[in-house]
N, C-alpha and C. Protein backbone atom coordinates (compact mmCIF):
# COMPACT_ATOMS: atom_id res chain seq x y z
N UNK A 1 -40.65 -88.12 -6.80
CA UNK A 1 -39.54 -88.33 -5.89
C UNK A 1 -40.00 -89.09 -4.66
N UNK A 2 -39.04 -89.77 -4.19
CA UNK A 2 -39.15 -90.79 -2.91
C UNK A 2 -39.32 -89.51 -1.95
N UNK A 3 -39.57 -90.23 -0.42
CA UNK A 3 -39.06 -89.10 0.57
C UNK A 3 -37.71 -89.49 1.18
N UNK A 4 -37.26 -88.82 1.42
CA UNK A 4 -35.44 -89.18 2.26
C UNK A 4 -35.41 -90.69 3.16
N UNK A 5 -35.04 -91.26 3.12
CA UNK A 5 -35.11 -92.40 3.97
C UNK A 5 -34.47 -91.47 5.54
N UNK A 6 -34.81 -92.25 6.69
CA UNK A 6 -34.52 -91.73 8.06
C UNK A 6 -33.01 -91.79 8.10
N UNK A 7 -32.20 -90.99 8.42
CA UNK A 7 -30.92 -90.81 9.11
C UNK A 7 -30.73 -91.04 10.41
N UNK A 8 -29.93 -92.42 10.77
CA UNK A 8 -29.92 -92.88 12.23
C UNK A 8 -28.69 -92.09 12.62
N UNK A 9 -27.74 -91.56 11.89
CA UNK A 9 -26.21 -90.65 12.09
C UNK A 9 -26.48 -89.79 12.33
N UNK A 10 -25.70 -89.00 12.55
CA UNK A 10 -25.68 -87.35 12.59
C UNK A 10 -24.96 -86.83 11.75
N UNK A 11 -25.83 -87.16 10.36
CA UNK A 11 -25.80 -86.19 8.95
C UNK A 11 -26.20 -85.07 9.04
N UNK A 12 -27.03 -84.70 9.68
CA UNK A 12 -28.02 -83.44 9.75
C UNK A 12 -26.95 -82.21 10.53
N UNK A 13 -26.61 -83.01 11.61
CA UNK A 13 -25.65 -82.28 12.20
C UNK A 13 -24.09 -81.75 11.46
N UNK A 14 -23.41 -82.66 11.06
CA UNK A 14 -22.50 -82.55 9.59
C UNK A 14 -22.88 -81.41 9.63
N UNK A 15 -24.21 -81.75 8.42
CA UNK A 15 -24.05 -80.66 7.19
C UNK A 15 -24.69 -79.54 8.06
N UNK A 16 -25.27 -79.45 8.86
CA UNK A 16 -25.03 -77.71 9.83
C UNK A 16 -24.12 -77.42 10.03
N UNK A 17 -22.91 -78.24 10.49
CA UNK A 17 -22.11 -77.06 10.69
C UNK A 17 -20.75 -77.05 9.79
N UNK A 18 -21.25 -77.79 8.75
CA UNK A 18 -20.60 -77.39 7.42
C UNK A 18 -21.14 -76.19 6.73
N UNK A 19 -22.15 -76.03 6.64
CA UNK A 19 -22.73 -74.73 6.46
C UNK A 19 -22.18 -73.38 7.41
N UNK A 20 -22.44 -73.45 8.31
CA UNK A 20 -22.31 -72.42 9.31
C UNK A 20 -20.48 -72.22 9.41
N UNK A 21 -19.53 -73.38 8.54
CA UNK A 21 -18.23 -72.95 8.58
C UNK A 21 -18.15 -72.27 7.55
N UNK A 22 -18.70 -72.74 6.66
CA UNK A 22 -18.75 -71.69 5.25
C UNK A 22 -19.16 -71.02 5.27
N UNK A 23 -20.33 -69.75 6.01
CA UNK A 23 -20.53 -68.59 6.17
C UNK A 23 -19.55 -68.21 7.19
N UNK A 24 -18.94 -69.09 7.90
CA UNK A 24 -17.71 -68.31 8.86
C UNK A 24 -16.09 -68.00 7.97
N UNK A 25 -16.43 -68.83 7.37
CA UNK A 25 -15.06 -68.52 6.81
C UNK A 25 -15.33 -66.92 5.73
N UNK A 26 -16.36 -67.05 4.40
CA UNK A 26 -16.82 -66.37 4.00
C UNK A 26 -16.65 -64.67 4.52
N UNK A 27 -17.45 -64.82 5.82
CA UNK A 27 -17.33 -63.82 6.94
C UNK A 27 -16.01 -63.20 7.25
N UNK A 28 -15.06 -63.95 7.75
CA UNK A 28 -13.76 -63.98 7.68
C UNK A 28 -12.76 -63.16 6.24
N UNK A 29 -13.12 -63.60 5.23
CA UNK A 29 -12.60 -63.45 4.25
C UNK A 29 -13.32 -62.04 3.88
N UNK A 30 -14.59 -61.89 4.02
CA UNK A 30 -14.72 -60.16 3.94
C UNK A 30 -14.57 -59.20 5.08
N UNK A 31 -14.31 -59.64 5.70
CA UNK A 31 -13.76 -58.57 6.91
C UNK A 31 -12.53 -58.41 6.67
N UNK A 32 -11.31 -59.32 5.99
CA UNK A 32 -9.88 -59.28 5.32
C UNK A 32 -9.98 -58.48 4.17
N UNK A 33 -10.79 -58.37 3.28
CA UNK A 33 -11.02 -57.47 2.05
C UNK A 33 -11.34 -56.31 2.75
N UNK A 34 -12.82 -56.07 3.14
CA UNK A 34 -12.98 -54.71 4.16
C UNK A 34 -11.78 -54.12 5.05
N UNK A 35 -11.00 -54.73 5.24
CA UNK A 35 -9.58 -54.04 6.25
C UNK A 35 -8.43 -53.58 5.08
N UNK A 36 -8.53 -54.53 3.64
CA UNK A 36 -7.49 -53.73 3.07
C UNK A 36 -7.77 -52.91 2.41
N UNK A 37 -9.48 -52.93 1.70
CA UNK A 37 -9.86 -51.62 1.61
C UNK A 37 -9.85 -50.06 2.30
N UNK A 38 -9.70 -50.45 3.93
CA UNK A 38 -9.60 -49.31 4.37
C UNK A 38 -8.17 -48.97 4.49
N UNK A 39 -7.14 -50.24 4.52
CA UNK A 39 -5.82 -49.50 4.08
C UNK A 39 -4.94 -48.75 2.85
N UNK A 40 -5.82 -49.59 1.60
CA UNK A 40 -5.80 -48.88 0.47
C UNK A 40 -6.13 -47.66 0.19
N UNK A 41 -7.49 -48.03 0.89
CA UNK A 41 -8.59 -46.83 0.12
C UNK A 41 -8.83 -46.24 -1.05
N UNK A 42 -9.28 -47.56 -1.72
CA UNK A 42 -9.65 -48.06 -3.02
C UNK A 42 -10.88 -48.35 -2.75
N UNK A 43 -11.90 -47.55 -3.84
CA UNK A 43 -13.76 -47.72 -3.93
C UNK A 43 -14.01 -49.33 -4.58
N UNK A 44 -12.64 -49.43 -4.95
CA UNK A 44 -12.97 -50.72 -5.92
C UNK A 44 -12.86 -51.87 -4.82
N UNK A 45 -11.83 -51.80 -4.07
CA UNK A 45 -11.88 -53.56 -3.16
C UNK A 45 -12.60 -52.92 -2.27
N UNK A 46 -13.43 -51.76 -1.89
CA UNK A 46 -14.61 -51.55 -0.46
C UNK A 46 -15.90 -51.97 -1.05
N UNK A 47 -16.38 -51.75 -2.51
CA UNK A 47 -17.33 -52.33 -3.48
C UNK A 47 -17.25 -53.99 -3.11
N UNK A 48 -16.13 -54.97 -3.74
CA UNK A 48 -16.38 -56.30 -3.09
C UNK A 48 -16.38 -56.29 -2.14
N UNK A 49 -15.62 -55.79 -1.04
CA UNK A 49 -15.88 -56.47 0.34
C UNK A 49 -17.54 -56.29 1.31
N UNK A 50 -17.78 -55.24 0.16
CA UNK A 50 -19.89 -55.11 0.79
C UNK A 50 -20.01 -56.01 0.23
N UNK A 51 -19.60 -56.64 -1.13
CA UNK A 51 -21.10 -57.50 -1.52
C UNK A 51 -20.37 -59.00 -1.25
N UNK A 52 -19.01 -59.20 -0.30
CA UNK A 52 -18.87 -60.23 0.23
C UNK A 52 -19.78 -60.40 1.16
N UNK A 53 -19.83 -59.08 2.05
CA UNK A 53 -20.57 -59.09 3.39
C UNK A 53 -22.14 -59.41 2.60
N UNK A 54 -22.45 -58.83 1.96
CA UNK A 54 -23.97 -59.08 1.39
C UNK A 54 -24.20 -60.58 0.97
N UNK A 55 -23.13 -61.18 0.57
CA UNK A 55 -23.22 -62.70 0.23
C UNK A 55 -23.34 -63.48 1.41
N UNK A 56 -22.48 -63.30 2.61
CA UNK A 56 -22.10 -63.49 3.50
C UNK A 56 -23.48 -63.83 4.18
N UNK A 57 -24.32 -62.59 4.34
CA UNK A 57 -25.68 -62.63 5.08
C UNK A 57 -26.92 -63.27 4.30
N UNK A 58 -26.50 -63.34 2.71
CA UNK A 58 -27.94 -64.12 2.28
C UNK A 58 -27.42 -65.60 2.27
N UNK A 59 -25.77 -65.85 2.61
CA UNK A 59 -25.26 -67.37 2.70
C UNK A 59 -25.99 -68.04 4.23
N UNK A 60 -25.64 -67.24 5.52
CA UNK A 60 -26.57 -67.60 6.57
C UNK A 60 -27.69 -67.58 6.40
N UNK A 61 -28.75 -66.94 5.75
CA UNK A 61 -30.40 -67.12 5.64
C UNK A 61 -30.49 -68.19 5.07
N UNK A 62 -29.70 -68.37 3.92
CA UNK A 62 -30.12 -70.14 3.33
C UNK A 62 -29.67 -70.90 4.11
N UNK A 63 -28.55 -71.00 5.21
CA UNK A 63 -28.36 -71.69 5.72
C UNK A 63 -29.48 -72.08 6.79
N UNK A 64 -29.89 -71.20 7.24
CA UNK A 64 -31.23 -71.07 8.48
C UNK A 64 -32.08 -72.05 7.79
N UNK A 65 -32.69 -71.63 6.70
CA UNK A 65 -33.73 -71.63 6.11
C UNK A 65 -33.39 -73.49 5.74
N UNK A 66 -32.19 -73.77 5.62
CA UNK A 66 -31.68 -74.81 5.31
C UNK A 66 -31.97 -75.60 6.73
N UNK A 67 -31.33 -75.56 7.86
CA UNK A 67 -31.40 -75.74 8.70
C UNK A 67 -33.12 -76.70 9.57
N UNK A 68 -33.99 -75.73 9.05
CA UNK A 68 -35.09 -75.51 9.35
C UNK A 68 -36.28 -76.41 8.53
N UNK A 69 -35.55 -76.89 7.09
CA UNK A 69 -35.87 -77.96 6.67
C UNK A 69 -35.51 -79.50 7.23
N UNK A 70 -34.55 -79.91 7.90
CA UNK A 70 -33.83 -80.58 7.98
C UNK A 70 -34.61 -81.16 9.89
N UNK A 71 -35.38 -79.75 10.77
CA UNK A 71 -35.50 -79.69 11.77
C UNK A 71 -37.37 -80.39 11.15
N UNK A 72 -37.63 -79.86 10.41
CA UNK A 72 -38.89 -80.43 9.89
C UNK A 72 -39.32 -81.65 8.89
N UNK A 73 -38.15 -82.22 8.93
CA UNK A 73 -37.90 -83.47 7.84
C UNK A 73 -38.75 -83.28 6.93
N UNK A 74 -38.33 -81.95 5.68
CA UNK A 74 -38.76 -81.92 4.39
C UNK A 74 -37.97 -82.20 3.61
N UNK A 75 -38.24 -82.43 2.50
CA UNK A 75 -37.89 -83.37 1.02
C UNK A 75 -36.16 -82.04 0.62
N UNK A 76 -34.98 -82.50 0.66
CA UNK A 76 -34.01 -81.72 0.04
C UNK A 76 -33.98 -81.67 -0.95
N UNK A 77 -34.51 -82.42 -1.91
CA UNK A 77 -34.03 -82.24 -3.09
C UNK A 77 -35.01 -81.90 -4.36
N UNK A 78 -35.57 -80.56 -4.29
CA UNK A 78 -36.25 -80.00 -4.57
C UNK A 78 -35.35 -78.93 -6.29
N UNK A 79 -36.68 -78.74 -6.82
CA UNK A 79 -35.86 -77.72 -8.24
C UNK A 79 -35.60 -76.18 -7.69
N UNK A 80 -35.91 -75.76 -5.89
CA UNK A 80 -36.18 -74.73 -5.87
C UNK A 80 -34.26 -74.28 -4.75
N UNK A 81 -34.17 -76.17 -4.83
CA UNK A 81 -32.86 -76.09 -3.90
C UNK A 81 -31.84 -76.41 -4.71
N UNK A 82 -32.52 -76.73 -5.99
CA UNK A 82 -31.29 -76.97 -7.15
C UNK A 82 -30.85 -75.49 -7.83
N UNK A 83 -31.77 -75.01 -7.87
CA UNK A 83 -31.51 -73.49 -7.87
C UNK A 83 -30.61 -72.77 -7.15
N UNK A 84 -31.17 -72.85 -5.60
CA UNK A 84 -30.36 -72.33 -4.66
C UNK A 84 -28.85 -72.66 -4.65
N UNK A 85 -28.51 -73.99 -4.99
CA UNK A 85 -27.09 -74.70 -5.09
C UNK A 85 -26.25 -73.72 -6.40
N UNK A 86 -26.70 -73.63 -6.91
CA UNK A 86 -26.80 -73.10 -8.54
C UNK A 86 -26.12 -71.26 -8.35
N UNK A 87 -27.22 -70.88 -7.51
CA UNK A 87 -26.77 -69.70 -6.68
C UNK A 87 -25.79 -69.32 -5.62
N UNK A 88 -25.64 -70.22 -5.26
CA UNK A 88 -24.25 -70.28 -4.28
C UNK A 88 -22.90 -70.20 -5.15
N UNK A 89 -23.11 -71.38 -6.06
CA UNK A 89 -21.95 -71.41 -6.89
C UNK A 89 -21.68 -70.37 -7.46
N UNK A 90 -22.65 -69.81 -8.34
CA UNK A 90 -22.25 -68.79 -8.82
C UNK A 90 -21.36 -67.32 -8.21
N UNK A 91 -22.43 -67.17 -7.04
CA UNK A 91 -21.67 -66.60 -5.85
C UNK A 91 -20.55 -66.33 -5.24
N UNK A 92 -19.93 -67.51 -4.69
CA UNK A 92 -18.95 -68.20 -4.90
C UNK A 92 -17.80 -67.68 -5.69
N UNK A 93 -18.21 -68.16 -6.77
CA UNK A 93 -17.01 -68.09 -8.32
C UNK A 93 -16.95 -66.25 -8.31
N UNK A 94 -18.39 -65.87 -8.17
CA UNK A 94 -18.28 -64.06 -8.47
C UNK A 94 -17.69 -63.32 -7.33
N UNK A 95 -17.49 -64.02 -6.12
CA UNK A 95 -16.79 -63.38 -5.08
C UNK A 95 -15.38 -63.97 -4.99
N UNK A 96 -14.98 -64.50 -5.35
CA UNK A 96 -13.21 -65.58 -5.90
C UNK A 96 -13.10 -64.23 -6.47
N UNK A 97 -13.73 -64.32 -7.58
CA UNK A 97 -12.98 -63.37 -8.57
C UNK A 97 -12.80 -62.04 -8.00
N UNK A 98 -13.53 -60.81 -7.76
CA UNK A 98 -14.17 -59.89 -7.34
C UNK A 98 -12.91 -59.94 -5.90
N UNK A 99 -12.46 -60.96 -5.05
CA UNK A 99 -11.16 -60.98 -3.93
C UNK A 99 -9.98 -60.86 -4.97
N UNK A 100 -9.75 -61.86 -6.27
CA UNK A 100 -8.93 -61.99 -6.72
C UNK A 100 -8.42 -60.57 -7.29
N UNK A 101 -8.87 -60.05 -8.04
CA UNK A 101 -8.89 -59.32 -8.99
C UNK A 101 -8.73 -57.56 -8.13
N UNK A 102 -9.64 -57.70 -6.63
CA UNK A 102 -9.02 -56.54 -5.85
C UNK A 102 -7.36 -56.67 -5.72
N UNK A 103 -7.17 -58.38 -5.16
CA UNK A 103 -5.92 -58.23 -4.46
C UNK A 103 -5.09 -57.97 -5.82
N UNK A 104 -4.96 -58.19 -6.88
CA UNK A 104 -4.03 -57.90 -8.45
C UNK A 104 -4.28 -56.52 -8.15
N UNK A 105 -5.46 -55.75 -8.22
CA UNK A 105 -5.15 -54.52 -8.35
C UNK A 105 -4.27 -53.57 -7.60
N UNK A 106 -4.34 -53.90 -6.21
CA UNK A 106 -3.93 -53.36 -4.91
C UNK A 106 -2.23 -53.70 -5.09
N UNK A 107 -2.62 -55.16 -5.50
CA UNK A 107 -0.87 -55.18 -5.41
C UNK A 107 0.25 -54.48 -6.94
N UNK A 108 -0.89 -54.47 -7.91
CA UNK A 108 -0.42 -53.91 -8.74
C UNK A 108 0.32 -51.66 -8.29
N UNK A 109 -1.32 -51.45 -7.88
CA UNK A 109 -0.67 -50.17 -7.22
C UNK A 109 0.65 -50.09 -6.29
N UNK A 110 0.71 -51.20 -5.80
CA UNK A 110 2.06 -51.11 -4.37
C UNK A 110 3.17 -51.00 -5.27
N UNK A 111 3.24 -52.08 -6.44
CA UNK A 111 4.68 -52.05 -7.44
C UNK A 111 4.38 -50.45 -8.00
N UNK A 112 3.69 -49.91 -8.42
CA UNK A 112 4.02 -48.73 -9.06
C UNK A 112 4.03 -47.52 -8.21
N UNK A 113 4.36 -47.80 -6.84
CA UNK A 113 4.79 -46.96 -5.79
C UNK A 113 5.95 -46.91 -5.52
């Protein structure tokens, strides 16, 4: 692999705080699950909304950790960050679902009330 050619823009900057919106929003979105869990009070949507929050906090460490490459002009495109990408997604898709599938349930209970 080449090394990155120099960035005279503020790419670096971008993609920080494209990152840091996506653990905010993320953040956001499990503190909304965590609140209707406690209005439900259902084990099942308080189960996702921890392991939103748990996604939530290993989404900021890569972001740091991301960050911190970028402050040290190392190589991005690595098999260990193709991974990491790989892991997000998945993430991602398993916490979609895991919101989705609380809010069907929750709203399913409200109709049979």
């Amino acid at each position: 692999m080449k090394p990155r050619e120099r960035d005279s823009g503020l790419q670096t900057q971008r993609t920080t705080l494209s990152w840091f919106r996506t653990v905010f929003v993320v953040l956001i979105n499990a503190l909304l699950v965590l609140k209707l869990s406690y209005n439900q009070e259902h084990s099942y949507i308080f189960i996702s909304g921890i392991s939103l929050i748990s996604f939530t906090i290993s989404l900021y460490i890569l972001s740091l950790t991301r960050n911190q490459k970028f402050a040290f002009d190392v190589e991005l495109t690595t098999k260990n960050a193709v991974w990491t990408k790989r892991y997000i997604s998945l993430m991602v898709g398993l916490c979609a679902l895991l919101v989705s599938l609380s809010s069907a349930i929750s709203l399913y209970n409200l109709l049979l009330t």
